[in-house]
PDB file of N, CA and C in Angstrom:
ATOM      1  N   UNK A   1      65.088  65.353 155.725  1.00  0.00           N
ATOM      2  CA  UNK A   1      63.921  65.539 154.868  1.00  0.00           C
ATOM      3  C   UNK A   1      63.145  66.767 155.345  1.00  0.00           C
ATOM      4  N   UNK A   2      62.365  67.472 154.958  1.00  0.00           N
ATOM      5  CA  UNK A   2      62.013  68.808 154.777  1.00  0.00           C
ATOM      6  C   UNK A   2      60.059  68.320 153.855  1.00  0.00           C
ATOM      7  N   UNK A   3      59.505  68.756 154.293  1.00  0.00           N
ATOM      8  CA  UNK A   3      58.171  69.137 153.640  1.00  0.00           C
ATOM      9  C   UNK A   3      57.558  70.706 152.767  1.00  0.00           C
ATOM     10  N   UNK A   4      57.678  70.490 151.737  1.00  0.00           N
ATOM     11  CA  UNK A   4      57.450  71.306 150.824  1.00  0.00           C
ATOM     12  C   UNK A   4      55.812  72.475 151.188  1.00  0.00           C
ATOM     13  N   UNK A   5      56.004  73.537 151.441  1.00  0.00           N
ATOM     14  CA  UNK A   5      54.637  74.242 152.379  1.00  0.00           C
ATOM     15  C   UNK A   5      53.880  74.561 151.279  1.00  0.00           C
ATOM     16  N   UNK A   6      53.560  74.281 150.240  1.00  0.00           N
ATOM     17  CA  UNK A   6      52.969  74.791 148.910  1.00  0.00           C
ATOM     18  C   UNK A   6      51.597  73.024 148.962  1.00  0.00           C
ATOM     19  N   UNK A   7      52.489  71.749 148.981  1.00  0.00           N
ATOM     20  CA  UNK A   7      52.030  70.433 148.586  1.00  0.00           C
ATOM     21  C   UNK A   7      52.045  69.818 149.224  1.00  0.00           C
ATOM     22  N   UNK A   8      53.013  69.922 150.301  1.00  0.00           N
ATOM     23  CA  UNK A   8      53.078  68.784 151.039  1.00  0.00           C
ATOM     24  C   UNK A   8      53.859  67.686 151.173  1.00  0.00           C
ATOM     25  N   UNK A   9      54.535  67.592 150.183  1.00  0.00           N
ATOM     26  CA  UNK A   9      55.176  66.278 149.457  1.00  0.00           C
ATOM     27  C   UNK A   9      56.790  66.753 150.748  1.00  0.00           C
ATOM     28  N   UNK A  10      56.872  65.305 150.717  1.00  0.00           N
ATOM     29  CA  UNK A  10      58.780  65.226 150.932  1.00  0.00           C
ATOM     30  C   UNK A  10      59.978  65.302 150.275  1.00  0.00           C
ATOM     31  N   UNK A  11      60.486  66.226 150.902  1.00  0.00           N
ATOM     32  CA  UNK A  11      61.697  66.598 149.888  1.00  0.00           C
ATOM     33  C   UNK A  11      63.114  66.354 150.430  1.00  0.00           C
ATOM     34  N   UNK A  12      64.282  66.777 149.813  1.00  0.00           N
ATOM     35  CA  UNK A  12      65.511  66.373 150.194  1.00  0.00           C
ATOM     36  C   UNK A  12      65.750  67.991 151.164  1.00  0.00           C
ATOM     37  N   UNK A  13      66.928  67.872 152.463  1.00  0.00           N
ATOM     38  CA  UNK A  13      67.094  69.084 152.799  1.00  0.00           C
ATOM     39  C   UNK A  13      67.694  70.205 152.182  1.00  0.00           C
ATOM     40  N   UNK A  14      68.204  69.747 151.041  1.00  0.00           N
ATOM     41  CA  UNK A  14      68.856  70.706 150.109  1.00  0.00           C
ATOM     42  C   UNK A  14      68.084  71.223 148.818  1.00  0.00           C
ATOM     43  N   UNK A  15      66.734  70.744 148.792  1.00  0.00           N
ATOM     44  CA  UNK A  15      65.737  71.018 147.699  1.00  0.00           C
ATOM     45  C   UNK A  15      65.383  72.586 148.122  1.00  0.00           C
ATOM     46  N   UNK A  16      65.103  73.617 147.078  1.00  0.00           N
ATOM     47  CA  UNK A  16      64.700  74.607 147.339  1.00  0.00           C
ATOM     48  C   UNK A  16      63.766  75.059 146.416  1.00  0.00           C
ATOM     49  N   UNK A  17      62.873  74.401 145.064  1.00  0.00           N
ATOM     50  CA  UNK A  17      61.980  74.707 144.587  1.00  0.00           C
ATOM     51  C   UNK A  17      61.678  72.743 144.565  1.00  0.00           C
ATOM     52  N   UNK A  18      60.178  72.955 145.053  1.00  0.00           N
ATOM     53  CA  UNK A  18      59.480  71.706 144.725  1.00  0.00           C
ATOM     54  C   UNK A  18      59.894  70.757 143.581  1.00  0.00           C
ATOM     55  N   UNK A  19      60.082  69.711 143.477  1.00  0.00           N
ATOM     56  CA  UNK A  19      59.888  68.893 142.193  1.00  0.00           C
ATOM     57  C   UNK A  19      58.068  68.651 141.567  1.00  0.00           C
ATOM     58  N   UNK A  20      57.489  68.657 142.596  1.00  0.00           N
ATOM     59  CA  UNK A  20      55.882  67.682 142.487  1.00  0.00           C
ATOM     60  C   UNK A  20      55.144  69.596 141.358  1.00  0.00           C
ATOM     61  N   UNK A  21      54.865  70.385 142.612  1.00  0.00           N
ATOM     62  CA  UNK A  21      54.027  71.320 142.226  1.00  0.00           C
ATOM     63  C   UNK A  21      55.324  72.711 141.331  1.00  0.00           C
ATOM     64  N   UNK A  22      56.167  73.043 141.749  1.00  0.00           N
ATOM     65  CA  UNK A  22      57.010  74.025 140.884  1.00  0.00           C
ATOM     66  C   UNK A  22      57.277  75.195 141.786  1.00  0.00           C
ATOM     67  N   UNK A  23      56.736  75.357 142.987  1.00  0.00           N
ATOM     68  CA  UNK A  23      57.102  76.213 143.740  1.00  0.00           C
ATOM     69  C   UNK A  23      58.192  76.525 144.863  1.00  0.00           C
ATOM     70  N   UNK A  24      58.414  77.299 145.255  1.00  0.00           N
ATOM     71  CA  UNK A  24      59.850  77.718 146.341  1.00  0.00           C
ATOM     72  C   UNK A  24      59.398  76.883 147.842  1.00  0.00           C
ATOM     73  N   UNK A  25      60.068  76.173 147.536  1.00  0.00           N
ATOM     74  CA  UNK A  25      59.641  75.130 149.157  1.00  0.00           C
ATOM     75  C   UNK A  25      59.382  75.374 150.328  1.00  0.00           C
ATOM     76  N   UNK A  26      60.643  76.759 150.361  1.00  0.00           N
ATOM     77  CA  UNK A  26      60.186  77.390 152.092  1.00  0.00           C
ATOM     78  C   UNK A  26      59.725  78.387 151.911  1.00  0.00           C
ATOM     79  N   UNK A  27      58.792  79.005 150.863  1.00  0.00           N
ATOM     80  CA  UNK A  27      58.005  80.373 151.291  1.00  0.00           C
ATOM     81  C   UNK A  27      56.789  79.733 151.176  1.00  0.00           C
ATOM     82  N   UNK A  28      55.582  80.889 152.019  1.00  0.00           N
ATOM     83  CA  UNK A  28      54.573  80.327 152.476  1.00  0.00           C
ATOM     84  C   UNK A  28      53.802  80.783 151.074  1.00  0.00           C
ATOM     85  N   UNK A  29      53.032  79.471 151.375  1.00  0.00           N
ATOM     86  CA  UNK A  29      51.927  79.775 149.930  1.00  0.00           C
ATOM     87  C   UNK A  29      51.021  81.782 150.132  1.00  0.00           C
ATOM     88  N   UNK A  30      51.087  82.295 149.180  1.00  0.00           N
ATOM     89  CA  UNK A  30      50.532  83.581 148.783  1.00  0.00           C
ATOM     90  C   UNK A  30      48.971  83.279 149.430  1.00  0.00           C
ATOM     91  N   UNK A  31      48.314  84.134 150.185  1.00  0.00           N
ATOM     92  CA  UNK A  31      46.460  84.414 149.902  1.00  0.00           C
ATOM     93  C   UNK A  31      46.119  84.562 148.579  1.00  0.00           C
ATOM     94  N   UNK A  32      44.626  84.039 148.841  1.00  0.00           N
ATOM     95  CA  UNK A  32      44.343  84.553 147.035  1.00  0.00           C
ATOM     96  C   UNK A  32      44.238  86.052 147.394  1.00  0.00           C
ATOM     97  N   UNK A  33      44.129  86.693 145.771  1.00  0.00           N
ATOM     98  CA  UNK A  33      43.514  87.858 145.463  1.00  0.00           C
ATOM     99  C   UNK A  33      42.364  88.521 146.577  1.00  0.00           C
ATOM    100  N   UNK A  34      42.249  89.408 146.566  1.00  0.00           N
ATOM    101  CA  UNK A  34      40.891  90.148 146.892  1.00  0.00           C
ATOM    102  C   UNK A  34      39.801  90.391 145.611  1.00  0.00           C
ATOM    103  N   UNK A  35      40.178  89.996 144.753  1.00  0.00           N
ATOM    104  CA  UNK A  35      39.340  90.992 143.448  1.00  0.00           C
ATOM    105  C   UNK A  35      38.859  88.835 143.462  1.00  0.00           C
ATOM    106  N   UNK A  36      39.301  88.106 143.639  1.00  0.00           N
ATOM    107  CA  UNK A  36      38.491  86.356 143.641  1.00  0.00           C
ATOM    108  C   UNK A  36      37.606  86.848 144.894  1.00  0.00           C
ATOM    109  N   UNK A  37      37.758  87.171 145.951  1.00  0.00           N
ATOM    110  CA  UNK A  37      37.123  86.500 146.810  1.00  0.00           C
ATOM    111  C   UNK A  37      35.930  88.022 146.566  1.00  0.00           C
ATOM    112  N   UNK A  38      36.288  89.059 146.320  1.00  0.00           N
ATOM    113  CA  UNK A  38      35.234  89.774 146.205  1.00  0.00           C
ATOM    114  C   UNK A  38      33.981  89.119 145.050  1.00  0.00           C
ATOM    115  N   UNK A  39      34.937  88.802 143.915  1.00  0.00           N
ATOM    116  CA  UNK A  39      33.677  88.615 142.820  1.00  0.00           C
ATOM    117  C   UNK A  39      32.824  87.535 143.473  1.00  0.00           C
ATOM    118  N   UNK A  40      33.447  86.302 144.288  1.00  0.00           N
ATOM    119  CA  UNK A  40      32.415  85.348 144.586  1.00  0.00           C
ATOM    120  C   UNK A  40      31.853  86.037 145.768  1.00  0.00           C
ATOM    121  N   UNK A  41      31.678  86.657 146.357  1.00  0.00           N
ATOM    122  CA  UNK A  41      30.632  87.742 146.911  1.00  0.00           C
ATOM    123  C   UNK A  41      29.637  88.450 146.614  1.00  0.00           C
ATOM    124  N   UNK A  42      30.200  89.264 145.247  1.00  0.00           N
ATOM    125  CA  UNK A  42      28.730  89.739 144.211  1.00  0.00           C
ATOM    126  C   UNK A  42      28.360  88.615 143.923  1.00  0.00           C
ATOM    127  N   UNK A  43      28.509  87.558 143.376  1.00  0.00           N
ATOM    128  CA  UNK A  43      27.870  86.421 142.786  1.00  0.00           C
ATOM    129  C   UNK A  43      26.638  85.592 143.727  1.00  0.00           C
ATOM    130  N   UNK A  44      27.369  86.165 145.159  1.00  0.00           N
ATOM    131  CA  UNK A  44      26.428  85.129 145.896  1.00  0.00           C
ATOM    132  C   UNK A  44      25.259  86.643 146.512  1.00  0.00           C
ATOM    133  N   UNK A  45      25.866  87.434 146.544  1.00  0.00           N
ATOM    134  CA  UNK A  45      24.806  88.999 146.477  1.00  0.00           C
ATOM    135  C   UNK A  45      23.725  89.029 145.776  1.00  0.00           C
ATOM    136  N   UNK A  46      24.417  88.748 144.279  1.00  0.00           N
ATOM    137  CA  UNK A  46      23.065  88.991 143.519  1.00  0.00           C
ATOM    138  C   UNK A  46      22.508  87.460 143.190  1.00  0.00           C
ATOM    139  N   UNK A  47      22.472  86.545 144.018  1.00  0.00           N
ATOM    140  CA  UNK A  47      21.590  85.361 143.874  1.00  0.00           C
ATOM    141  C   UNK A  47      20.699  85.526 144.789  1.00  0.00           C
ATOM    142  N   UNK A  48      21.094  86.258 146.240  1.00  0.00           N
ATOM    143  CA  UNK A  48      20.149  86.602 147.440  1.00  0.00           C
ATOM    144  C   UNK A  48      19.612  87.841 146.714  1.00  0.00           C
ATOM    145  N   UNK A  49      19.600  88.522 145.656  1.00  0.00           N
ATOM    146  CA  UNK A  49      18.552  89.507 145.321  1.00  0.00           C
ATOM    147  C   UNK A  49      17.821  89.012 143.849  1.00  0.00           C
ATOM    148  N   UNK A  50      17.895  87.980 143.777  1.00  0.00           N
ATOM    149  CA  UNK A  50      16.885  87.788 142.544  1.00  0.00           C
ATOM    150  C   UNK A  50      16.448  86.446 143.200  1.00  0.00           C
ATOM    151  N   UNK A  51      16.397  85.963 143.755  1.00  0.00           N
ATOM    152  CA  UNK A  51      15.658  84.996 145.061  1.00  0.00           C
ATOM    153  C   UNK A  51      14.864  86.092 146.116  1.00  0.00           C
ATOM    154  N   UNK A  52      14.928  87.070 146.571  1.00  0.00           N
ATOM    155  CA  UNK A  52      13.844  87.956 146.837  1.00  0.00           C
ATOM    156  C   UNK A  52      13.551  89.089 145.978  1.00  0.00           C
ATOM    157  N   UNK A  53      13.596  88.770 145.358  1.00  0.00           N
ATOM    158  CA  UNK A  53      12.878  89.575 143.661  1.00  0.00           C
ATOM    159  C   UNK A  53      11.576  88.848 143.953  1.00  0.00           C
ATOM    160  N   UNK A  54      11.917  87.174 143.213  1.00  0.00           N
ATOM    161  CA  UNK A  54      11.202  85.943 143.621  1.00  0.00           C
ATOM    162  C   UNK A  54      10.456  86.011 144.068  1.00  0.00           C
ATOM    163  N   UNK A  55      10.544  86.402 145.357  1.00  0.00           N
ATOM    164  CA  UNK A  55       9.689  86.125 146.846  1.00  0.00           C
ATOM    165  C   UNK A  55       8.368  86.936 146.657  1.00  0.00           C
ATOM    166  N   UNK A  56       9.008  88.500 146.357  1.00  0.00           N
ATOM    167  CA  UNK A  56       7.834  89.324 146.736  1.00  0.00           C
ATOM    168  C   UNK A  56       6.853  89.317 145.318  1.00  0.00           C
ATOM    169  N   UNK A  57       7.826  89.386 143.811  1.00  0.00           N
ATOM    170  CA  UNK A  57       6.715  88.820 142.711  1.00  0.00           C
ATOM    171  C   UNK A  57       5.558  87.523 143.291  1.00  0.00           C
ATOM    172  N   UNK A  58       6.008  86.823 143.926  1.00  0.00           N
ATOM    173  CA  UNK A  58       5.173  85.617 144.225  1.00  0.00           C
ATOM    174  C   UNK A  58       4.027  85.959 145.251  1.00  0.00           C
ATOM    175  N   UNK A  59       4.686  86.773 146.138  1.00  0.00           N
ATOM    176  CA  UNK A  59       3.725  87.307 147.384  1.00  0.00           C
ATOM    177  C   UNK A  59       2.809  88.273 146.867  1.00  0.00           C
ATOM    178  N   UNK A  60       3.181  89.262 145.664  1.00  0.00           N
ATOM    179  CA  UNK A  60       2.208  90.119 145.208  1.00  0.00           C
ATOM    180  C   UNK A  60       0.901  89.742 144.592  1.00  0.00           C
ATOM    181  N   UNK A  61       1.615  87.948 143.631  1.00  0.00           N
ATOM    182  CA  UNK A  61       0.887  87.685 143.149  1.00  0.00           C
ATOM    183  C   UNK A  61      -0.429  86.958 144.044  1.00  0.00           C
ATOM    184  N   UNK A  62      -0.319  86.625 144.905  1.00  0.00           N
ATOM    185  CA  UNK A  62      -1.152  85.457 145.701  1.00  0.00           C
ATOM    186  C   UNK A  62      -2.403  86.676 145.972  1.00  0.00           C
TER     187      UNK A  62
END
């Protein structure tokens, strides 16, 4: 028996694409993208700049 590196699941030693998920059993799962992990970066960028937008409108106002 052999463990599938994509799922996890148990497989036969002669299996070479998953049954469960659809992928090649013995290659290692891919990294994501750079262009995913960048966008959730701007996303969390521009929440820390309109949260001190926030801040100082509020501080000007007092």
């Amino acid at each position: 028996m052999k463990t599938c590196l994509h799922c996890g699941k148990q497989l036969r030693d002669e299996t070479t694409k998953c049954f469960f998920c659809g992928q090649m059993a013995d290659e290692l799962p891919q990294q994501k993208k750079g262009f995913e992990m960048s966008k959730k970066n701007r996303d969390i960028a521009l929440l820390i700049i309109v949260l001190i937008i926030c801040l100082v409108i509020y501080i000007l106002k007092k």
